[in-house]
Protein backbone atom coordinates (compact mmCIF):
# COMPACT_ATOMS: atom_id res chain seq x y z
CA UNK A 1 -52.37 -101.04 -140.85
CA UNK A 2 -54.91 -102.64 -138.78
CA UNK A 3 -53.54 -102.97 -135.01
CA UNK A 4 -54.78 -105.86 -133.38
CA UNK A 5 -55.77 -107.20 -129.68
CA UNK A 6 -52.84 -106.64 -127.90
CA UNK A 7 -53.78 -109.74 -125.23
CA UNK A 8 -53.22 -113.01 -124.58
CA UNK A 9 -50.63 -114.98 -125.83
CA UNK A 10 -47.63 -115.71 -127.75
CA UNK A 11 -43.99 -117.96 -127.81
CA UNK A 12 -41.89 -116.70 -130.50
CA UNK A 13 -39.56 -119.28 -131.77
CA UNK A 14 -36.68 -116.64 -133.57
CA UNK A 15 -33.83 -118.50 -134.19
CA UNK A 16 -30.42 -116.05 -134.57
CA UNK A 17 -29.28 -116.71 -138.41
CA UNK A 18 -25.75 -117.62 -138.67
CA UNK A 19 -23.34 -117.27 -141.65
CA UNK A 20 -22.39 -120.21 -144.07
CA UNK A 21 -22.35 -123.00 -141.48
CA UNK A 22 -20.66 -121.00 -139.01
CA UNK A 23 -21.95 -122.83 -135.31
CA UNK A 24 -25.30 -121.46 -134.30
CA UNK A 25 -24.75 -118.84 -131.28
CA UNK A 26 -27.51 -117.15 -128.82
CA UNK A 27 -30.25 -119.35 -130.45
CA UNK A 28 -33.95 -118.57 -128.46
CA UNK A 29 -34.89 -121.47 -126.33
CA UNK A 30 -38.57 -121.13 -127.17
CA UNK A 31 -41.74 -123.70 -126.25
CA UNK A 32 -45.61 -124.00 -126.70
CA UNK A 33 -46.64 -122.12 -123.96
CA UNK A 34 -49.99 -122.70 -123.90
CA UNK A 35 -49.02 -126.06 -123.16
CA UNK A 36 -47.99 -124.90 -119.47
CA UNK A 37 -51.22 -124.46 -118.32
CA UNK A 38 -54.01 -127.01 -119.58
CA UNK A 39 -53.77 -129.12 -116.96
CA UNK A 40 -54.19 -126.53 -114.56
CA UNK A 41 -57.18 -124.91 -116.99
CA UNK A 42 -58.70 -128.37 -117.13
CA UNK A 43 -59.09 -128.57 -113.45
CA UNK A 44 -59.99 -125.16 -113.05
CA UNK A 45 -62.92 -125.93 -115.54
CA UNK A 46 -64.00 -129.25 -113.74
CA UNK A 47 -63.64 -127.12 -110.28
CA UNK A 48 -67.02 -125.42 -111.79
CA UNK A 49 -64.44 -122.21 -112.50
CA UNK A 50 -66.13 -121.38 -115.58
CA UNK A 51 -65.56 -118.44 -117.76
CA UNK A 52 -62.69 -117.12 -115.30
CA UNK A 53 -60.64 -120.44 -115.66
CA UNK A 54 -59.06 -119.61 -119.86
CA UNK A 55 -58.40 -115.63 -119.11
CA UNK A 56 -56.23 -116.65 -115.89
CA UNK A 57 -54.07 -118.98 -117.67
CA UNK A 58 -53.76 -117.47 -121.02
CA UNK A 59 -52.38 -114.62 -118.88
CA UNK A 60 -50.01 -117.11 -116.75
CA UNK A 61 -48.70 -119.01 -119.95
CA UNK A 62 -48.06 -115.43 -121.26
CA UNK A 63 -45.15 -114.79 -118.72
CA UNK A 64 -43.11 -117.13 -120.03
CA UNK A 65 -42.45 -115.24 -122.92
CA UNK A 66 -38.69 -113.85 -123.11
CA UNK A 67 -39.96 -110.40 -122.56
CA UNK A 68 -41.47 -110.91 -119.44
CA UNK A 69 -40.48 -109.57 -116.04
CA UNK A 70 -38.78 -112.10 -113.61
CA UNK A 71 -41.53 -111.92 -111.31
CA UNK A 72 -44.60 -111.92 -113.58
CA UNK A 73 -44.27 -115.70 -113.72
CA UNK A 74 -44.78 -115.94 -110.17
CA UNK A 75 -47.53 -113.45 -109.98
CA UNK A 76 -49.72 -115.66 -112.11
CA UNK A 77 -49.14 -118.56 -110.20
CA UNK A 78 -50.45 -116.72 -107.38
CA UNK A 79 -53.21 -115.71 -109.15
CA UNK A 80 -53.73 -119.32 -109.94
CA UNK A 81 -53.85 -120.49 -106.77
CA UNK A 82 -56.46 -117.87 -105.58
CA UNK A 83 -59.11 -119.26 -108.40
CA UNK A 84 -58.41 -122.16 -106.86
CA UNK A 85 -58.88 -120.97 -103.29
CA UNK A 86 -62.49 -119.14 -104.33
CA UNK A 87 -63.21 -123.21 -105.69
CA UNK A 88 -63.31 -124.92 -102.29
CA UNK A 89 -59.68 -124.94 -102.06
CA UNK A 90 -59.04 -126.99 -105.44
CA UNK A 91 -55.78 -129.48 -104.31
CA UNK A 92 -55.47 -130.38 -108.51
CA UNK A 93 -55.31 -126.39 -109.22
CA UNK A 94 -52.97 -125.45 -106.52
CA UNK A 95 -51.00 -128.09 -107.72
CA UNK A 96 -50.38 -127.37 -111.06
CA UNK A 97 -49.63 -123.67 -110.32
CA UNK A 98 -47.20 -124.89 -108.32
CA UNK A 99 -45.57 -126.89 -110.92
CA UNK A 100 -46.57 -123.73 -113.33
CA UNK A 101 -44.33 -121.46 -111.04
CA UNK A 102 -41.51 -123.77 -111.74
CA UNK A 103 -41.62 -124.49 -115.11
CA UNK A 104 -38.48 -122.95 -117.67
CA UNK A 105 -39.33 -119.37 -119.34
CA UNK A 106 -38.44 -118.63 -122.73
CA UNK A 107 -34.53 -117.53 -123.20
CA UNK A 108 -33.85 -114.81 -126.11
CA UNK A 109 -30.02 -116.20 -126.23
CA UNK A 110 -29.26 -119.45 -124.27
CA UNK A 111 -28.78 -117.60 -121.13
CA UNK A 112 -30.24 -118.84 -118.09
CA UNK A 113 -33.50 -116.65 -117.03
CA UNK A 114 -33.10 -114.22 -113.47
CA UNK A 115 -35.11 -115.48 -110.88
CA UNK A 116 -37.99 -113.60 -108.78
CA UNK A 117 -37.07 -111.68 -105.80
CA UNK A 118 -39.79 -111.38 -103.90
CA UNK A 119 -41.71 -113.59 -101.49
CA UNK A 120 -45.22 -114.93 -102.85
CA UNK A 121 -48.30 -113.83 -102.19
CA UNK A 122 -49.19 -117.60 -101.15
CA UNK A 123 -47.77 -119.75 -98.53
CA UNK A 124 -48.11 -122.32 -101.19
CA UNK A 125 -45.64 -120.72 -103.39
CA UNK A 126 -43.03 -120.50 -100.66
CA UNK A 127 -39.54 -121.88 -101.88
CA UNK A 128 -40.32 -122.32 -105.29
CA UNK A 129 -38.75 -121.12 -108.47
CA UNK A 130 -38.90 -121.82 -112.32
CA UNK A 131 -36.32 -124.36 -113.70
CA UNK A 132 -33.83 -123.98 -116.41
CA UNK A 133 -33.72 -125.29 -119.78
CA UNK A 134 -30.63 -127.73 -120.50
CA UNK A 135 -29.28 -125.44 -123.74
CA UNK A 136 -28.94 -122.75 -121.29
CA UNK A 137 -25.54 -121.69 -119.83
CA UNK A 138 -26.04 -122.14 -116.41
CA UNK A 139 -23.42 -119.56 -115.60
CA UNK A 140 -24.53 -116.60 -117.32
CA UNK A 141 -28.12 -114.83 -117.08
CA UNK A 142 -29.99 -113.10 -119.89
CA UNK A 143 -28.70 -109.57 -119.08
CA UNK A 144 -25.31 -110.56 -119.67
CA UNK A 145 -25.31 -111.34 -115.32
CA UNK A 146 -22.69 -113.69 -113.77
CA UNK A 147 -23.86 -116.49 -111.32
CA UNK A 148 -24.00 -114.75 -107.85
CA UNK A 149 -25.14 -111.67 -109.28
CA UNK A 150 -28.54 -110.45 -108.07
CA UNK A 151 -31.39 -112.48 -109.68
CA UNK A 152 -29.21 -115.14 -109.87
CA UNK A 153 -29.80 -117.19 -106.86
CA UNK A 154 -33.44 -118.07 -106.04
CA UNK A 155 -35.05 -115.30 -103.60
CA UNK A 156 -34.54 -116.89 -100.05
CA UNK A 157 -31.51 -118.28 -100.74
CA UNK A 158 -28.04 -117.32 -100.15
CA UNK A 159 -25.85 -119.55 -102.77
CA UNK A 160 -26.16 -120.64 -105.87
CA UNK A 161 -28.13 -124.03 -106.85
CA UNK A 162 -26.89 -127.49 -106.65
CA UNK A 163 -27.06 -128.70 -109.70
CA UNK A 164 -27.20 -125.63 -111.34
CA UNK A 165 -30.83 -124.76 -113.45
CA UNK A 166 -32.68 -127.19 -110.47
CA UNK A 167 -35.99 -126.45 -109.40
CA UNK A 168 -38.16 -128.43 -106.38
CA UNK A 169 -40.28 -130.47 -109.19
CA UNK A 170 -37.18 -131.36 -110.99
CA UNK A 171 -34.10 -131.42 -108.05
CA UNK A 172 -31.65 -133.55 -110.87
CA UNK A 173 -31.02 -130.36 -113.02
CA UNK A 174 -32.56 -128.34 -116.13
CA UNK A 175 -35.05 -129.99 -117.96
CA UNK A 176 -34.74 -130.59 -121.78
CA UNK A 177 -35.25 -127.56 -123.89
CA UNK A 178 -38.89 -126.96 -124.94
CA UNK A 179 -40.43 -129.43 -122.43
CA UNK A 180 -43.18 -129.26 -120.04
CA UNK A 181 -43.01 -129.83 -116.29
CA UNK A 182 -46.12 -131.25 -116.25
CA UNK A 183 -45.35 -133.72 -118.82
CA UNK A 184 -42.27 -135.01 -116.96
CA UNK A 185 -43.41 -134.83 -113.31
CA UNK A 186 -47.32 -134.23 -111.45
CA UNK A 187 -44.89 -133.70 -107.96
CA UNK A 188 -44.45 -130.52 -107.33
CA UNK A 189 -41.70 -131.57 -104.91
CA UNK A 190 -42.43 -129.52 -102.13
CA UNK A 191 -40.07 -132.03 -100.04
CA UNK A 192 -37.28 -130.53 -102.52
CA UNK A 193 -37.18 -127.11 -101.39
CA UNK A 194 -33.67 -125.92 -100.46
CA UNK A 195 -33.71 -125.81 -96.10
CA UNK A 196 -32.34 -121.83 -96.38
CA UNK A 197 -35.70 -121.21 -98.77
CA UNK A 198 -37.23 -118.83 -96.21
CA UNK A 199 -40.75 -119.64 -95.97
CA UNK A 200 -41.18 -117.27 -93.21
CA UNK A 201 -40.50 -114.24 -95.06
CA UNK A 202 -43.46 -114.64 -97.53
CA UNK A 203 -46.18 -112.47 -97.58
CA UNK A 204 -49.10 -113.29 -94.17
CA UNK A 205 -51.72 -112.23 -96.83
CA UNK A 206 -52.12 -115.78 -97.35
CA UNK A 207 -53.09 -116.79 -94.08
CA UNK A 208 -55.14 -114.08 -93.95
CA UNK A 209 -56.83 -115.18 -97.19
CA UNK A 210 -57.24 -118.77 -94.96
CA UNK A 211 -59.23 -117.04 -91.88
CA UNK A 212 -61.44 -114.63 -94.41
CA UNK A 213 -65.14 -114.99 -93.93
CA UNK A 214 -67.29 -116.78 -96.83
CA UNK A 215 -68.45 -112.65 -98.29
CA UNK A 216 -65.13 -111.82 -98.07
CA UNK A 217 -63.65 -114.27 -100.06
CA UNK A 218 -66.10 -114.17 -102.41
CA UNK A 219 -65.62 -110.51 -102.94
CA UNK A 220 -61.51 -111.49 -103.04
CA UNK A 221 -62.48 -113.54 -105.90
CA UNK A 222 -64.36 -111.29 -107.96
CA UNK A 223 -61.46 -108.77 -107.73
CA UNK A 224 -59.11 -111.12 -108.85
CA UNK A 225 -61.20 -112.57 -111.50
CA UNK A 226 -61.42 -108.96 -112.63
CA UNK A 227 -58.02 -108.14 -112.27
CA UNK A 228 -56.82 -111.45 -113.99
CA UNK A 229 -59.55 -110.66 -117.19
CA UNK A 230 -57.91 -107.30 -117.34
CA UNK A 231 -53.96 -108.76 -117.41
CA UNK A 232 -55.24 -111.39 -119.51
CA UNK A 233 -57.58 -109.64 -122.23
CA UNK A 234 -57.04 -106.06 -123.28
CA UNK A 235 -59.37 -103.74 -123.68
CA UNK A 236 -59.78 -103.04 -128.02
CA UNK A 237 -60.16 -99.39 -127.35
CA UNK A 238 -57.34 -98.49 -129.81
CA UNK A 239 -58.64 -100.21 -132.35
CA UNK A 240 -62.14 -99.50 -132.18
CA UNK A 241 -62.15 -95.91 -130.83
CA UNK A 242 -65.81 -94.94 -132.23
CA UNK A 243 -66.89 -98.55 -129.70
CA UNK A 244 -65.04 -97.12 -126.61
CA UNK A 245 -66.68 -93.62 -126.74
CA UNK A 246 -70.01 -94.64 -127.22
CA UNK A 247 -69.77 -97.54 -124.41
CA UNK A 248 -67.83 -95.12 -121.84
CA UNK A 249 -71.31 -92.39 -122.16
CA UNK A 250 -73.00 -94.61 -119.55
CA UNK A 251 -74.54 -96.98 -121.53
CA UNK A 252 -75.77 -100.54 -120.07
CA UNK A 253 -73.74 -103.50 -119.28
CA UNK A 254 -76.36 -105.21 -121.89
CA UNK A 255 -75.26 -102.51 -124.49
CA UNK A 256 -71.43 -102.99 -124.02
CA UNK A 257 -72.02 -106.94 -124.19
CA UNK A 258 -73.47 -106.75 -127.60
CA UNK A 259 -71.09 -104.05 -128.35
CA UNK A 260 -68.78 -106.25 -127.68
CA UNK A 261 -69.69 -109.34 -129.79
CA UNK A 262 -69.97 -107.46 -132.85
CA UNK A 263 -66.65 -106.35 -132.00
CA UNK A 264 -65.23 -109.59 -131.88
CA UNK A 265 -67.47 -111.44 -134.68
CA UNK A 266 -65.60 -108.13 -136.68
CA UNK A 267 -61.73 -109.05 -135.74
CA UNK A 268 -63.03 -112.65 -136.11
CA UNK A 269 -63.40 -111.87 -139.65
CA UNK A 270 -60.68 -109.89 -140.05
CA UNK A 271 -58.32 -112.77 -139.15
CA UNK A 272 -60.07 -114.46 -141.33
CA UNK A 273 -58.21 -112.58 -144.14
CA UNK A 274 -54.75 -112.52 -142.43
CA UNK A 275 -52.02 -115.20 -143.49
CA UNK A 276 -48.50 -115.37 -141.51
CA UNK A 277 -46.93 -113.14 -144.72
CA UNK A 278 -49.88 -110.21 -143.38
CA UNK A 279 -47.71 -106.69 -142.89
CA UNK A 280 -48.26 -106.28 -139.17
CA UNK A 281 -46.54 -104.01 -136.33
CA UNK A 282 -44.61 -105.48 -133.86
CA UNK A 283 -46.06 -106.93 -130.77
CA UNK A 284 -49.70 -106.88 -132.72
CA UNK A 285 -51.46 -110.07 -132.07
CA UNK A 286 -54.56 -111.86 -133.68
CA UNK A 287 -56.28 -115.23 -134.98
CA UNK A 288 -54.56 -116.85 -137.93
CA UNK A 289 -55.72 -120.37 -139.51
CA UNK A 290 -56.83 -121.35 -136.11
CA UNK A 291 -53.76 -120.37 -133.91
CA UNK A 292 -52.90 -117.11 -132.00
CA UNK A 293 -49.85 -115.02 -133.98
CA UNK A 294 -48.24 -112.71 -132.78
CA UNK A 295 -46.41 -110.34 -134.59
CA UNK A 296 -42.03 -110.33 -135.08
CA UNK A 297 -40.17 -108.87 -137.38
CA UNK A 298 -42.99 -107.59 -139.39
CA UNK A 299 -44.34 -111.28 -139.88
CA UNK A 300 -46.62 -112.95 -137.67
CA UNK A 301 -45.53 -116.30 -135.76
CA UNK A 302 -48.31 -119.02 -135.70
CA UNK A 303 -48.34 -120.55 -132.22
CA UNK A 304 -51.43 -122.51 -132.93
CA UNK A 305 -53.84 -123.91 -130.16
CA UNK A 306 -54.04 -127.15 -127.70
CA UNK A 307 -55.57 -129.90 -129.08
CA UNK A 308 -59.54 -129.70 -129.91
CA UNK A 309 -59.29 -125.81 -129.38
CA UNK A 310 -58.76 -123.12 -131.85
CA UNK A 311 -58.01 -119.19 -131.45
CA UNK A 312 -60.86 -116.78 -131.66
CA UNK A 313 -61.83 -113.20 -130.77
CA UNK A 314 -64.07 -113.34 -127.84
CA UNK A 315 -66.34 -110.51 -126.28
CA UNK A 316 -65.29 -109.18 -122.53
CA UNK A 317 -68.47 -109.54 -120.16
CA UNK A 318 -67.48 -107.29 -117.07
CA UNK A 319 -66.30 -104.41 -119.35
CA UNK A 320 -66.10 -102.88 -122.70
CA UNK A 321 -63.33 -104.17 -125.06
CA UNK A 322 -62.87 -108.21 -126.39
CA UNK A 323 -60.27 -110.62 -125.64
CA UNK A 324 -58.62 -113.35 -127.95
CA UNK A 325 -58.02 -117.24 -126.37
CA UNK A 326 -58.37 -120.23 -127.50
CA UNK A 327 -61.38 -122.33 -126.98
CA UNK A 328 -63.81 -124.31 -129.13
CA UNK A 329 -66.30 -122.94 -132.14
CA UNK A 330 -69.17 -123.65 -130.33
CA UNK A 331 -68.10 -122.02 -127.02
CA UNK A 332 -66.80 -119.31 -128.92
CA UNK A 333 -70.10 -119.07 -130.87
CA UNK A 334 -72.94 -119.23 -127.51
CA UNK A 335 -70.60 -116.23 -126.20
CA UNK A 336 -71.96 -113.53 -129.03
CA UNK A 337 -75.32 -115.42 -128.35
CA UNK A 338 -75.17 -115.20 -125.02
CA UNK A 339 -74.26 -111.53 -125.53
CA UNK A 340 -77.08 -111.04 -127.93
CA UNK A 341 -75.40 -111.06 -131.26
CA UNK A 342 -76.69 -113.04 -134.20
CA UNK A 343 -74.30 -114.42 -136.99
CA UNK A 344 -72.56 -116.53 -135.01
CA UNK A 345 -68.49 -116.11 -134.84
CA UNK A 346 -67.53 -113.92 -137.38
CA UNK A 347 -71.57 -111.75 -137.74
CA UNK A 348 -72.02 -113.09 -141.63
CA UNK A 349 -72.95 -116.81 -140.29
């Protein structure tokens, strides 16, 4: 049993079997969550944000997922917004992560998802919370909590919504299941903030961030660029133990790069061989016909890819280990150039 890179992505869309037309009960409201970020990746990219646009929003689209905390989401949209900060304040980035921060998360069982509660890390976050989806009840949270219950009621407020499953971008109610905020609105609707949202109790780091001096910020964005690379891509050490150990002795960052190349052109072509019936552990993700899987029930679940992209194995640059994303063949390919690998994506090219 080959475990895979346990990184970037994955919406399962289970669907609770029921019994000889008996009504369907506690089905998973489910999406394409990579879907909840290209906009924001797109103007990342034309920002000049480069290679640290795809790991931040792999790992924000990732926190949708059912099995994420109820704060995660919110994290990443912070996260988001300091890329854009380091990229001369980016208005298109900043506001798609605030849209981001509001859109639905996955539901395991038609119960509405808890919401964060704590204050951002960004003023620009202040107020805002992720809608519901419409096949949700309203009334009961995954958890089995009652409305009024805590993580019920949006942090900063004090009573439950109006309609219920509202956010800011979408004030009218929950949004139909599977949709994308950022197909139905490109208003964050900041003007739609509930009055007893306290703004004042968020976090002062961002108007700290505001008065930083140019080396400062520049060294704020490297961390988080790191930091985001490591939620976003994890390290393969597991499954290539021999790599690790001979990459942690001290060797160069030019060593670990190529290291890591042939380490992905390797899983590249070992998900070459996979198909969704491949035995598989659960939680174990990887590359199959173009689309990132991840693993449930023993079978893998084919998410696929946004349009023009497809999913490969990709070598880390700051560190040992790979990452798997979606991107194009040809940017996938001039990364194991870049890093000094011939063969192209999978080594046999």
């Amino acid at each position: 049993m080959v475990h895979f890179t346990s990184a970037l992505l994955v919406a399962a869309t289970v669907i609770a079997m029921h019994a000889q037309g008996a009504p369907l009960l506690n089905k998973r409201i489910a999406q394409v969550i990579s879907d909840s970020t290209t906009k924001w990746e797109q103007a990342c990219l034309a920002a000049g944000g480069g290679q640290q646009c795809n790991p931040v929003s792999v790992t924000a689209f990732t926190t949708l997922l059912a099995a994420a905390g109820p704060c995660e989401q919110q994290d990443s949209a912070d996260a988001m917004i300091d890329l854009a900060k380091s990229l001369n304040n980016n208005a298109d980035m900043i506001k798609f992560a605030q849209i981001f921060a509001q859109q639905p998360r996955n539901t395991p069982n038609s119960q509405a998802v808890p919401y964060c509660q704590k204050a951002p890390k960004n003023s620009e976050l202040n107020g805002l919370f992720q809608c519901q989806y419409q096949g949700a009840d309203q009334k009961t949270f995954v958890g089995g909590l009652a409305l009024g219950a805590q993580g019920t009621i949006p942090f900063g407020l004090n009573a439950p919504l109006s309609p219920l499953g509202s956010c800011p971008a979408n004030p009218n109610g929950p949004i139909a299941d599977g949709s994308q905020l950022t197909d139905i609105t490109s208003d964050p609707g900041l003007k739609n903030i509930p009055s007893s949202s306290g703004s004042s109790s968020s976090s002062s780091s961002s108007s700290s961030d505001d008065a930083s001096n140019s080396s400062g910020a520049a060294s704020a964005t490297t961390s988080v660029a790191a930091a985001s690379t490591e939620a976003a891509a994890t390290s393969t050490a597991a499954a290539t133990s021999t790599t690790t150990a001979a990459t942690s002795s001290g060797s160069s960052m030019g060593s670990f790069q190529l290291q890591n190349a042939k380490d992905a052109q390797a899983l590249n072509a070992k998900f070459a061989t996979l198909t969704a019936d491949s035995s598989c552990n659960e939680g174990d993700q990887a590359c199959i016909a173009g689309g990132f899987a991840q693993c449930v029930g023993g079978k893998f679940v084919n998410m696929g890819c946004a349009a023009t992209t497809q999913c490969f194995a990709l070598p880390l640059v700051n560190k040992p280990g790979t990452s798997i994303a979606c991107t194009t063949a040809d940017d996938a390919s001039a990364r194991m150039a870049a890093a000094g690998a011939t063969g192209g994506i999978t080594g046999s090219d």
